[in-house]
Protein backbone atom coordinates (compact mmCIF):
# COMPACT_ATOMS: atom_id res chain seq x y z
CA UNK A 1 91.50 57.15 81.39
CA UNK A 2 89.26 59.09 82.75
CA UNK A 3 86.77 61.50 81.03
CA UNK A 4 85.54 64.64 82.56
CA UNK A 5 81.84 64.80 81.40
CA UNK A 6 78.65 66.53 82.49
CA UNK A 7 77.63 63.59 84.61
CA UNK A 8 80.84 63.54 87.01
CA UNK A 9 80.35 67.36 86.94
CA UNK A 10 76.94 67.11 88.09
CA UNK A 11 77.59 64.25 91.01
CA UNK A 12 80.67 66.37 91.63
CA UNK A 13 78.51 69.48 92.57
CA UNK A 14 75.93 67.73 94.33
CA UNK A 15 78.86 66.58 97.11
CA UNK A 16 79.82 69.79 97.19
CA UNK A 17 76.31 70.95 98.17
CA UNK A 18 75.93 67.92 100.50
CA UNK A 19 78.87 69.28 102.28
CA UNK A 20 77.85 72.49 102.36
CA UNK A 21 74.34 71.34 103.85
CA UNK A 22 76.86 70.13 106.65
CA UNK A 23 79.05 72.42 107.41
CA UNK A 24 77.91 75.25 109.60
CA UNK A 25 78.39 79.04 107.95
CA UNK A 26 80.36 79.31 111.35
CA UNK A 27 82.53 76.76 110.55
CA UNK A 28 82.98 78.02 107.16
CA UNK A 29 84.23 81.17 108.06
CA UNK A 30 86.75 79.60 110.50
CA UNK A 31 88.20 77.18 107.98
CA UNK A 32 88.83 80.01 105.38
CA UNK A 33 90.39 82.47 108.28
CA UNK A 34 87.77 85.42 107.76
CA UNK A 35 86.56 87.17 110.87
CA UNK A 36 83.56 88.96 109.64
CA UNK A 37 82.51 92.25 111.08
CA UNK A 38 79.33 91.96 113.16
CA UNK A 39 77.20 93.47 110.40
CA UNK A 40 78.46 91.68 107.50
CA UNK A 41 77.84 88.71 110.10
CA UNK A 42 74.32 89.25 109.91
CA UNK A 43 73.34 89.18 106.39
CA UNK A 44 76.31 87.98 104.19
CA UNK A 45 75.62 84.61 105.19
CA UNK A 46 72.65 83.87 104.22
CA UNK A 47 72.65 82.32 101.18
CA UNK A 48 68.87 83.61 100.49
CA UNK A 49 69.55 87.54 101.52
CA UNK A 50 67.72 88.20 97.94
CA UNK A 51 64.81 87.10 98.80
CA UNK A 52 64.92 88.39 102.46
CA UNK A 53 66.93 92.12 101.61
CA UNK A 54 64.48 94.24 104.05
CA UNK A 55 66.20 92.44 106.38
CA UNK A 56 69.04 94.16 105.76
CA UNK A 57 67.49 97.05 108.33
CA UNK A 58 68.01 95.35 111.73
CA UNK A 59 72.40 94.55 110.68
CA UNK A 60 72.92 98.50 111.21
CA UNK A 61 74.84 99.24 114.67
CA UNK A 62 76.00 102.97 116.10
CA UNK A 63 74.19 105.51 116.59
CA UNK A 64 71.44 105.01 113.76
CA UNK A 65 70.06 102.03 115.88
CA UNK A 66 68.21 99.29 114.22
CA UNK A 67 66.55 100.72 111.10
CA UNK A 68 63.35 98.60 111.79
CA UNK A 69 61.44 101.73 110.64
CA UNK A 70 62.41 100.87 107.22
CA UNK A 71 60.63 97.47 107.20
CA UNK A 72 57.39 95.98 107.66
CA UNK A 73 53.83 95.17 105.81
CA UNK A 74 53.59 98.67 104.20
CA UNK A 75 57.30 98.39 102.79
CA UNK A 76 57.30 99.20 98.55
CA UNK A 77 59.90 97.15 96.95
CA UNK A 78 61.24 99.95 93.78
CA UNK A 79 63.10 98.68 91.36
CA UNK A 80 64.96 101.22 88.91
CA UNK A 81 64.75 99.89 85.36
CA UNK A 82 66.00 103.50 83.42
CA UNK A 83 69.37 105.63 84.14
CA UNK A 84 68.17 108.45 82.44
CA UNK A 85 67.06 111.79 85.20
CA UNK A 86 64.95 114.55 85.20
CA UNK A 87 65.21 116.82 88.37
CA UNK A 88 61.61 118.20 88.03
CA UNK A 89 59.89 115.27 86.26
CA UNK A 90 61.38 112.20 87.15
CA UNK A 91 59.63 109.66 85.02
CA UNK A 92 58.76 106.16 86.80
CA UNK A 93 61.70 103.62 86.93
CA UNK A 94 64.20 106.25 87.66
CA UNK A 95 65.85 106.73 90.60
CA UNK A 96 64.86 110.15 91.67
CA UNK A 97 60.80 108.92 90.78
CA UNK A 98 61.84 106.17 93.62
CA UNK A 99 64.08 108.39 95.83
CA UNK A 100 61.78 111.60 95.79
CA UNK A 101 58.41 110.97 94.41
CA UNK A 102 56.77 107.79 96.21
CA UNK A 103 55.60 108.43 99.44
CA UNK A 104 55.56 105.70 102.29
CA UNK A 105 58.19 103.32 102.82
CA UNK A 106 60.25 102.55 99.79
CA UNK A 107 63.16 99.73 99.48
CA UNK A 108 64.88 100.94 95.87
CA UNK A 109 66.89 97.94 93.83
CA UNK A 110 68.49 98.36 90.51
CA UNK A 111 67.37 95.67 87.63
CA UNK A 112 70.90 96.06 86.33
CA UNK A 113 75.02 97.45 86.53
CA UNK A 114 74.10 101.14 85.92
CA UNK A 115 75.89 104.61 85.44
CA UNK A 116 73.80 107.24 86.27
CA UNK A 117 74.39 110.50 85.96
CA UNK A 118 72.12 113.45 88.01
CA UNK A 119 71.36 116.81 86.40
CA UNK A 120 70.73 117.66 89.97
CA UNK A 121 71.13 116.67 93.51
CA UNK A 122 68.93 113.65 94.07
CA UNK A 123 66.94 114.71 97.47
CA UNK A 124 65.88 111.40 99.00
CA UNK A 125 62.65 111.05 101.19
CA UNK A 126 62.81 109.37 104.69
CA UNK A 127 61.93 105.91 105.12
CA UNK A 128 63.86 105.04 102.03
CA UNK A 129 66.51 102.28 101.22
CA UNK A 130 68.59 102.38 98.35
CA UNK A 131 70.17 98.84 98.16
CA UNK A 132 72.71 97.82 95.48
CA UNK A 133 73.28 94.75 96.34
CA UNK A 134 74.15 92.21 93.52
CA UNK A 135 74.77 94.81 91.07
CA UNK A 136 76.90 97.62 90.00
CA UNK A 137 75.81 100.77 90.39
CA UNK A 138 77.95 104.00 90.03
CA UNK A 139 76.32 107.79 90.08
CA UNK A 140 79.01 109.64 88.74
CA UNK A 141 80.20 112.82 86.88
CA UNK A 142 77.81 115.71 87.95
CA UNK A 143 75.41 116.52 90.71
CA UNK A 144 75.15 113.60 93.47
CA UNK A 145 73.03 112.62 97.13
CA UNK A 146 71.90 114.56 99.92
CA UNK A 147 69.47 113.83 102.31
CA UNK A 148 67.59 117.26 103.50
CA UNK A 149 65.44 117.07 106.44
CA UNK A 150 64.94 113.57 106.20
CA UNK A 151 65.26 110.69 108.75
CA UNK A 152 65.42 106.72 108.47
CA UNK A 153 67.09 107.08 104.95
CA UNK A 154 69.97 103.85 104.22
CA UNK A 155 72.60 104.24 101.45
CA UNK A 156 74.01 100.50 100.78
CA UNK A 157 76.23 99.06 97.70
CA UNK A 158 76.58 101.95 95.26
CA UNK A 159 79.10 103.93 94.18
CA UNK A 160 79.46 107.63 94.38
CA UNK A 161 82.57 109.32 92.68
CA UNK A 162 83.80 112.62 90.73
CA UNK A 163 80.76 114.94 91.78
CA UNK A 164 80.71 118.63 91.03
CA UNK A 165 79.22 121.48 92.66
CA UNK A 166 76.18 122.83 91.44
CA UNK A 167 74.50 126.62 90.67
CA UNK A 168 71.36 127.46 92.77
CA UNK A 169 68.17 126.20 91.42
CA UNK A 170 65.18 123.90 92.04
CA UNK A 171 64.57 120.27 92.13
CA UNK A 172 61.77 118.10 92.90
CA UNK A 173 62.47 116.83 96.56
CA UNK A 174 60.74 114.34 98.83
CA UNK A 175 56.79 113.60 98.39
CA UNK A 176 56.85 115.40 95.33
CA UNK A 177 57.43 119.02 96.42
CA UNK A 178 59.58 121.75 94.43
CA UNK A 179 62.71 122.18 96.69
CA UNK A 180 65.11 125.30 96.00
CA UNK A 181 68.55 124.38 96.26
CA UNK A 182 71.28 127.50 96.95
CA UNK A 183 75.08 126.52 95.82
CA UNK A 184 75.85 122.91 96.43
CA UNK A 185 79.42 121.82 96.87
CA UNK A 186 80.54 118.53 95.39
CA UNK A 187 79.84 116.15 97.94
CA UNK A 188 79.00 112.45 97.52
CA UNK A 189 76.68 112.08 100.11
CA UNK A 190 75.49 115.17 102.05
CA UNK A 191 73.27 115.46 105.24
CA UNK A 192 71.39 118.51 106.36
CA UNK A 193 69.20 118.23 109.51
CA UNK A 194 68.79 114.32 109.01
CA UNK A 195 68.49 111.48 111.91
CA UNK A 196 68.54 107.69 111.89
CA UNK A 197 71.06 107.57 108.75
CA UNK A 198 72.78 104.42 107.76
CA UNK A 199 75.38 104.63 105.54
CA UNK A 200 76.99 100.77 104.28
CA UNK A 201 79.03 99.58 102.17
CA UNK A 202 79.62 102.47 99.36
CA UNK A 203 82.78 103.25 97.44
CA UNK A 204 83.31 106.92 97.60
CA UNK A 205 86.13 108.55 95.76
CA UNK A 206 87.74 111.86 93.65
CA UNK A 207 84.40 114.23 94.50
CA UNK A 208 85.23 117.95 94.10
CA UNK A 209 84.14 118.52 98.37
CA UNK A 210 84.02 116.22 100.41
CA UNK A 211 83.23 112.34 100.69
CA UNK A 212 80.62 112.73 103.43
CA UNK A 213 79.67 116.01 104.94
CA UNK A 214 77.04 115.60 108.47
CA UNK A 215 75.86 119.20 108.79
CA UNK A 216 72.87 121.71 110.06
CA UNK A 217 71.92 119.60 113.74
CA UNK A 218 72.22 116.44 111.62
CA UNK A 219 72.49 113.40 114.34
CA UNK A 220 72.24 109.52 115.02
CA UNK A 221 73.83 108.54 111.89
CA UNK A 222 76.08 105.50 111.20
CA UNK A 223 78.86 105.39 108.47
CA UNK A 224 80.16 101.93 108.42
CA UNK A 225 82.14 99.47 105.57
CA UNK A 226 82.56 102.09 103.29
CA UNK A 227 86.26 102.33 100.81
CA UNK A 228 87.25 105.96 101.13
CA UNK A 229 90.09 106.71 98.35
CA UNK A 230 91.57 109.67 96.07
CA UNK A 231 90.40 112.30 97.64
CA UNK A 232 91.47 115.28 99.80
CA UNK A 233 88.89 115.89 102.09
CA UNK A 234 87.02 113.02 103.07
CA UNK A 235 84.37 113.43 105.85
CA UNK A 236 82.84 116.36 107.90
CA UNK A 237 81.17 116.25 110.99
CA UNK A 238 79.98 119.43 111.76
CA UNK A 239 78.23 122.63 109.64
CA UNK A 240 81.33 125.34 110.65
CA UNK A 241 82.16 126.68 113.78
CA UNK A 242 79.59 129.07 114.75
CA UNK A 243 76.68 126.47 114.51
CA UNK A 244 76.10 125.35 117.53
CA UNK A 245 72.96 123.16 117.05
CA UNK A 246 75.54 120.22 116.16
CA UNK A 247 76.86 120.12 119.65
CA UNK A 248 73.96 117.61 119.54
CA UNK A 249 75.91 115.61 116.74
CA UNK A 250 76.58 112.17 117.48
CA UNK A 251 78.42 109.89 114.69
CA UNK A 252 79.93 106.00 114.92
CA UNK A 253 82.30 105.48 112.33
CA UNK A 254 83.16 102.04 112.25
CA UNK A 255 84.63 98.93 109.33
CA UNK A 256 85.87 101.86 107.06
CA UNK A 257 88.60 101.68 104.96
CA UNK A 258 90.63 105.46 104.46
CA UNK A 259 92.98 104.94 101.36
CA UNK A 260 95.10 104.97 99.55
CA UNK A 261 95.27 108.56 98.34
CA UNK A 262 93.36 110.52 100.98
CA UNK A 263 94.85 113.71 102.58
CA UNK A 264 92.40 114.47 105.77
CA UNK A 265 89.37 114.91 107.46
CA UNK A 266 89.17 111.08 108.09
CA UNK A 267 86.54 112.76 109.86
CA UNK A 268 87.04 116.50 110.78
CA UNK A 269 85.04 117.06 114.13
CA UNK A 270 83.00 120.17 114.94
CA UNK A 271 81.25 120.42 118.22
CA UNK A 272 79.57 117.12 118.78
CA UNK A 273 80.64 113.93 119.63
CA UNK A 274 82.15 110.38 117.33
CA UNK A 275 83.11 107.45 118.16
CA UNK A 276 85.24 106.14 115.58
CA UNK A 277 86.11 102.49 116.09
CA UNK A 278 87.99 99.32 113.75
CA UNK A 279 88.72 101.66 111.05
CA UNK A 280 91.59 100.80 108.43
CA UNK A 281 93.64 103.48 107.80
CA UNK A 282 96.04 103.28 105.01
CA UNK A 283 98.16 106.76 105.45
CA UNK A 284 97.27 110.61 105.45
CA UNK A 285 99.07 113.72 104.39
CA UNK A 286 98.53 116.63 106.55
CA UNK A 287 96.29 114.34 109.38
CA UNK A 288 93.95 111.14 109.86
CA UNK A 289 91.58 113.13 112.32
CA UNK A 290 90.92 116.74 113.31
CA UNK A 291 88.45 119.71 114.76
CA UNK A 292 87.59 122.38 116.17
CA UNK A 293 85.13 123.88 118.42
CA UNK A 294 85.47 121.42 121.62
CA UNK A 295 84.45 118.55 119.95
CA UNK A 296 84.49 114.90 121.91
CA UNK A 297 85.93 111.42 120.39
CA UNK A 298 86.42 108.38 121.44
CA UNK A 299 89.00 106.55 119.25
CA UNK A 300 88.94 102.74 119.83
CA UNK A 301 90.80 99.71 118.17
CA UNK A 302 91.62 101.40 114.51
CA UNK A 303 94.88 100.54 112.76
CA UNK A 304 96.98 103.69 111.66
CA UNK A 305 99.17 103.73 109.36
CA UNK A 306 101.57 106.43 108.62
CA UNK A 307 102.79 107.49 105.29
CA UNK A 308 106.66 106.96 104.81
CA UNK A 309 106.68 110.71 103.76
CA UNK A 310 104.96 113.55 105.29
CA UNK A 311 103.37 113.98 109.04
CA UNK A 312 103.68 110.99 111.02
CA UNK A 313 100.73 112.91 113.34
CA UNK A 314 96.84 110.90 113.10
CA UNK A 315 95.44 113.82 114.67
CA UNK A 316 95.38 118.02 114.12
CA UNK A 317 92.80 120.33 116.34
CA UNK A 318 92.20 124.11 115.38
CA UNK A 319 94.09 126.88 117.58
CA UNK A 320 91.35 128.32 120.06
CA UNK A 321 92.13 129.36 123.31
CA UNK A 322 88.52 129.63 123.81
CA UNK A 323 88.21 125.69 123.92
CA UNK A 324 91.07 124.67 124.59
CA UNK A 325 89.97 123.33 127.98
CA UNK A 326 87.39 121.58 126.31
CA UNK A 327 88.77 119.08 123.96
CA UNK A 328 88.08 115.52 124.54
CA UNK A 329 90.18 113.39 122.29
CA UNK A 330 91.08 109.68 123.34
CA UNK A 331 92.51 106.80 122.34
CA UNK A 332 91.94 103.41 123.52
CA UNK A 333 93.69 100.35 122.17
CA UNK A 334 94.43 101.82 119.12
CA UNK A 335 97.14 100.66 117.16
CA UNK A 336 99.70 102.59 115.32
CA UNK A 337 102.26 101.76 112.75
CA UNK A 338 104.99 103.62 110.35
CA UNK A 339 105.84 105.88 113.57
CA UNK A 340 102.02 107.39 113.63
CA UNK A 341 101.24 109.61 116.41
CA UNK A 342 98.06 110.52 118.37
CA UNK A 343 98.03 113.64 120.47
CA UNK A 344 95.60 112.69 123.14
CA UNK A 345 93.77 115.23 126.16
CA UNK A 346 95.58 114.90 129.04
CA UNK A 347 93.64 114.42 132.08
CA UNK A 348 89.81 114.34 131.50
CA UNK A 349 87.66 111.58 131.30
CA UNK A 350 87.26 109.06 127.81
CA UNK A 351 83.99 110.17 126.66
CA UNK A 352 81.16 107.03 126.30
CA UNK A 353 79.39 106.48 123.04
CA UNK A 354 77.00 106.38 125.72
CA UNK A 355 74.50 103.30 123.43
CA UNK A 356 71.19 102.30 123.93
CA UNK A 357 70.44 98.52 123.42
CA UNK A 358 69.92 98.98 119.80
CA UNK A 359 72.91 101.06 119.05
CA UNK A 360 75.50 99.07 121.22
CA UNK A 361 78.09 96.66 119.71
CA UNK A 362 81.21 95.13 120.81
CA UNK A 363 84.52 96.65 119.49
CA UNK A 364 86.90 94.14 118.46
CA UNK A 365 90.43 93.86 119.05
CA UNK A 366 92.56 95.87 117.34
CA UNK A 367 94.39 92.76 115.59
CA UNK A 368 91.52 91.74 113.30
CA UNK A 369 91.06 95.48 111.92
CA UNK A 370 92.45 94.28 108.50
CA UNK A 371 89.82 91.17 108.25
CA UNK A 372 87.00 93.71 109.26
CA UNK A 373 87.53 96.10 106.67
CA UNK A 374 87.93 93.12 104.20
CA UNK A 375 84.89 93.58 102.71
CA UNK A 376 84.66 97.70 102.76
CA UNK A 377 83.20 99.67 99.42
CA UNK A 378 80.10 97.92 97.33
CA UNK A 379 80.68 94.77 96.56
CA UNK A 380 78.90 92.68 93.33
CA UNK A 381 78.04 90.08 95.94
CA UNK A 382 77.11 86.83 94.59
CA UNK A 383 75.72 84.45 96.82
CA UNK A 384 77.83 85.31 100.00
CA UNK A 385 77.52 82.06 101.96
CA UNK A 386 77.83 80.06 98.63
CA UNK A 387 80.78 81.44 97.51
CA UNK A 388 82.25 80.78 101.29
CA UNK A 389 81.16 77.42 101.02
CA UNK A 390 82.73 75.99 98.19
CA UNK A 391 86.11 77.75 98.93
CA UNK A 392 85.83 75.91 102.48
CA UNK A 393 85.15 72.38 100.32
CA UNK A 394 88.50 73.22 98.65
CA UNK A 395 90.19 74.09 101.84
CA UNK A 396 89.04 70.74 103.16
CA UNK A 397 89.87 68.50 100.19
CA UNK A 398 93.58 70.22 100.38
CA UNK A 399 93.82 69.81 104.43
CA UNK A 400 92.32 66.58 104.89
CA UNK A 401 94.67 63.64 105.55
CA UNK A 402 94.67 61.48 103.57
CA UNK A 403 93.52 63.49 100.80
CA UNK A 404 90.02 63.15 100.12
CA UNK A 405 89.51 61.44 96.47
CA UNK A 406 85.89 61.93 95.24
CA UNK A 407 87.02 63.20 91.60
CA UNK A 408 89.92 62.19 89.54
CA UNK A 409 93.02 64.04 88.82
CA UNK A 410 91.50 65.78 85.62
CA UNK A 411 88.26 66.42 87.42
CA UNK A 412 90.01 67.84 90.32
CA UNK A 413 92.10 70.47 88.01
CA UNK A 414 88.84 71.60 86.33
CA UNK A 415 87.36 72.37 89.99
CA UNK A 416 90.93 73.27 91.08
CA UNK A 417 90.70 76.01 88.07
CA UNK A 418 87.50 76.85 89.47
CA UNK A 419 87.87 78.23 92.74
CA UNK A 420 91.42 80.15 91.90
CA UNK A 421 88.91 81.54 88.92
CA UNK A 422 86.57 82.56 91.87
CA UNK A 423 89.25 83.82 94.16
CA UNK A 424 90.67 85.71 91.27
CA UNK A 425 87.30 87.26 90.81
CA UNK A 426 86.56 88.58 93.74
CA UNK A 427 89.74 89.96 94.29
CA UNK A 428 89.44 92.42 90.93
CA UNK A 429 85.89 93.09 92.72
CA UNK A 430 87.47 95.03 95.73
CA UNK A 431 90.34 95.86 93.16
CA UNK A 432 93.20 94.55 95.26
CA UNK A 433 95.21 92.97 91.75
């Protein structure tokens, strides 16, 4: 009888990497059924992405472009080593010394899972990546992110949750300088007068405001694979209605996942222009997406789902008879399930995202929406490609005919145990058990 020992183990891993070596990262994907989005596409599968993360800068799509300006010889590689904060001191190895005191181009990592909570807004400078990647990484329970007159600023793999407005005061802000602050509602992630803004691949949940609030002639920004859940009001595009410098807005929304548990603004449009494409949306309570002031949108390939109680209606716009004549809100190939509704213009034209080179990407159908937003919210990402890898060994040993017999029976339950182990995993990760 067989013996399971550290010597089969070992030859019994080495075939596995042999067939790895083989199989294409294409062919992976196919065998396991995943249809990665095209920005999780062009990192995820690289099996060395830790020792390549800049290049995390030229996946972004939408209107932030390619965040190229975020990468090159002159790039600082930060890594936080200390949770504690001081909003006028920040000592070295905390995230507000990386976020607000180094000047230059500055690529932040965390040396470990971390709960950090922020006396006071963290202002973070332009140029500046903070990547949480591989880790866990929650800022929680008090003051949380904007980004004030900044440009070129990524927000990737954290999460931001249960933030609380905060009294006037001062902070230190970006290169170092005393900021004053007036009242700041309890948003997770608030821009005023940014460009070039990336924001990837955060959880964002149960803040006292909003989830995301784009405000003050803040444009060219890019909010993409994030998990938006338990809150009311979840994104706003637009300062209020008499500020008309954000008629020069312009937002992609794209890979998100809205729900469970959120009520509306999935965004609320003032003025300028989104295009909100391959969203998951996982039911509403008073509406999915709204405005007011003339705003544009081009809704393409998301998946609606209404709630089984409540309006059945994805969209609400404001009462103005002012701009009334103005509204441009479309929907192309969207789908729509539960008896959802979208109240489109009649007449008028479908207004263009309009993309340069950089910012242009190809909107999928609407039928792989669920397999896009797979992956939405930070993930603890092992080795991506790895992790597909072996799962597509598995898949092969079960579907090839006959059955492939490279281990015996007790060898193949211990790798059996294994991968459902791994499966298992990662499904607590995105929190889907």
């Amino acid at each position: 009888m067989f013996s399971f020992n550290f010597q089969h183990f070992f030859w019994t891993m080495m075939i596995i990497a042999i067939f790895n070596s083989n199989l294409s990262l294409a062919k992976q994907s196919k065998i396991n059924g995943l249809k990665m989005n095209v920005i999780d596409r062009c990192w995820r599968l690289n099996p060395e992405w830790r020792r390549h993360r800049s290049q995390l800068a030229t996946c972004s799509i939408g209107y932030a472009g390619k965040m190229t300006n975020n990468m090159d010889k002159d790039l600082i590689y930060y890594k936080v080593t200390d949770i504690s904060d001081n909003s006028m001191n920040p000592k070295p190895g905390t995230l507000r010394y990386g976020a607000s005191m180094i000047q230059g181009k500055v690529w932040i990592t965390f040396e470990r899972d971390m709960n950090i909570k922020l006396e006071k807004p963290l202002l973070i400078s332009s140029f500046t990546t903070i990547d949480g990647r591989g880790v866990n990484v929650h800022i929680a329970e008090n003051a949380c992110l904007m980004i004030f007159k900044a440009t070129n600023v990524i927000i990737h793999g954290i999460r931001v949750h249960q933030c609380k407005p905060q009294a006037p005061g001062i902070v230190m802000g970006p290169e170092g300088k005393v900021i004053p602050l007036g009242h700041v509602d309890g948003d997770a992630i608030r821009l005023v007068t940014a460009s070039n803004i990336w924001i990837d691949h955060n959880t964002l949940y149960d803040c006292q405001d909003g989830l995301v609030d784009v405000t003050r002639g803040s444009t060219n920004v890019t909010i993409s694979n994030n998990w938006f859940k338990n809150q009311d009001k979840v994104m706003l595009l637009g300062h209020d209605d008499g500020y008309v410098r954000d008629k020069n807005m312009k937002v992609t929304v794209v890979y998100n996942h809205f729900g469970p548990n959120c009520n509306q603004r999935m965004p609320r449009i003032r003025h300028g222009y989104a295009h909100v494409a391959n969203n998951f949306y996982q039911g509403w309570v008073q509406y999915a997406i709204g405005g007011s002031m003339g705003p544009s949108l081009k809704s393409e390939a998301n998946l609606f789902i209404a709630p089984t109680i409540g309006s059945k209606k994805v969209t609400w716009r404001k009462n103005s008879q002012k701009n009334e004549d103005k509204w441009e809100f479309h929907s192309v190939n969207d789908a729509f399930e539960n008896g959802a509704l979208f109240e489109i213009t009649k007449g008028g034209r479908v207004p263009k995202p309009n993309y340069n080179q950089e910012q242009s990407f190809e909107v999928a159908d609407v039928k792989f929406v669920r397999s896009l937003t797979r992956s939405s919210g930070s993930r603890h990402t092992q080795s991506s490609a790895a992790t597909l890898g072996s799962a597509s060994f598995f898949s092969l040993l079960r579907t090839s005919s006959p059955p492939l017999r490279i281990v015996s029976s007790e060898g193949w339950g211990y790798l059996q145990r294994y991968s459902d182990a791994q499966v298992r995993i990662r499904r607590v990760e995105r929190g889907r058990l």
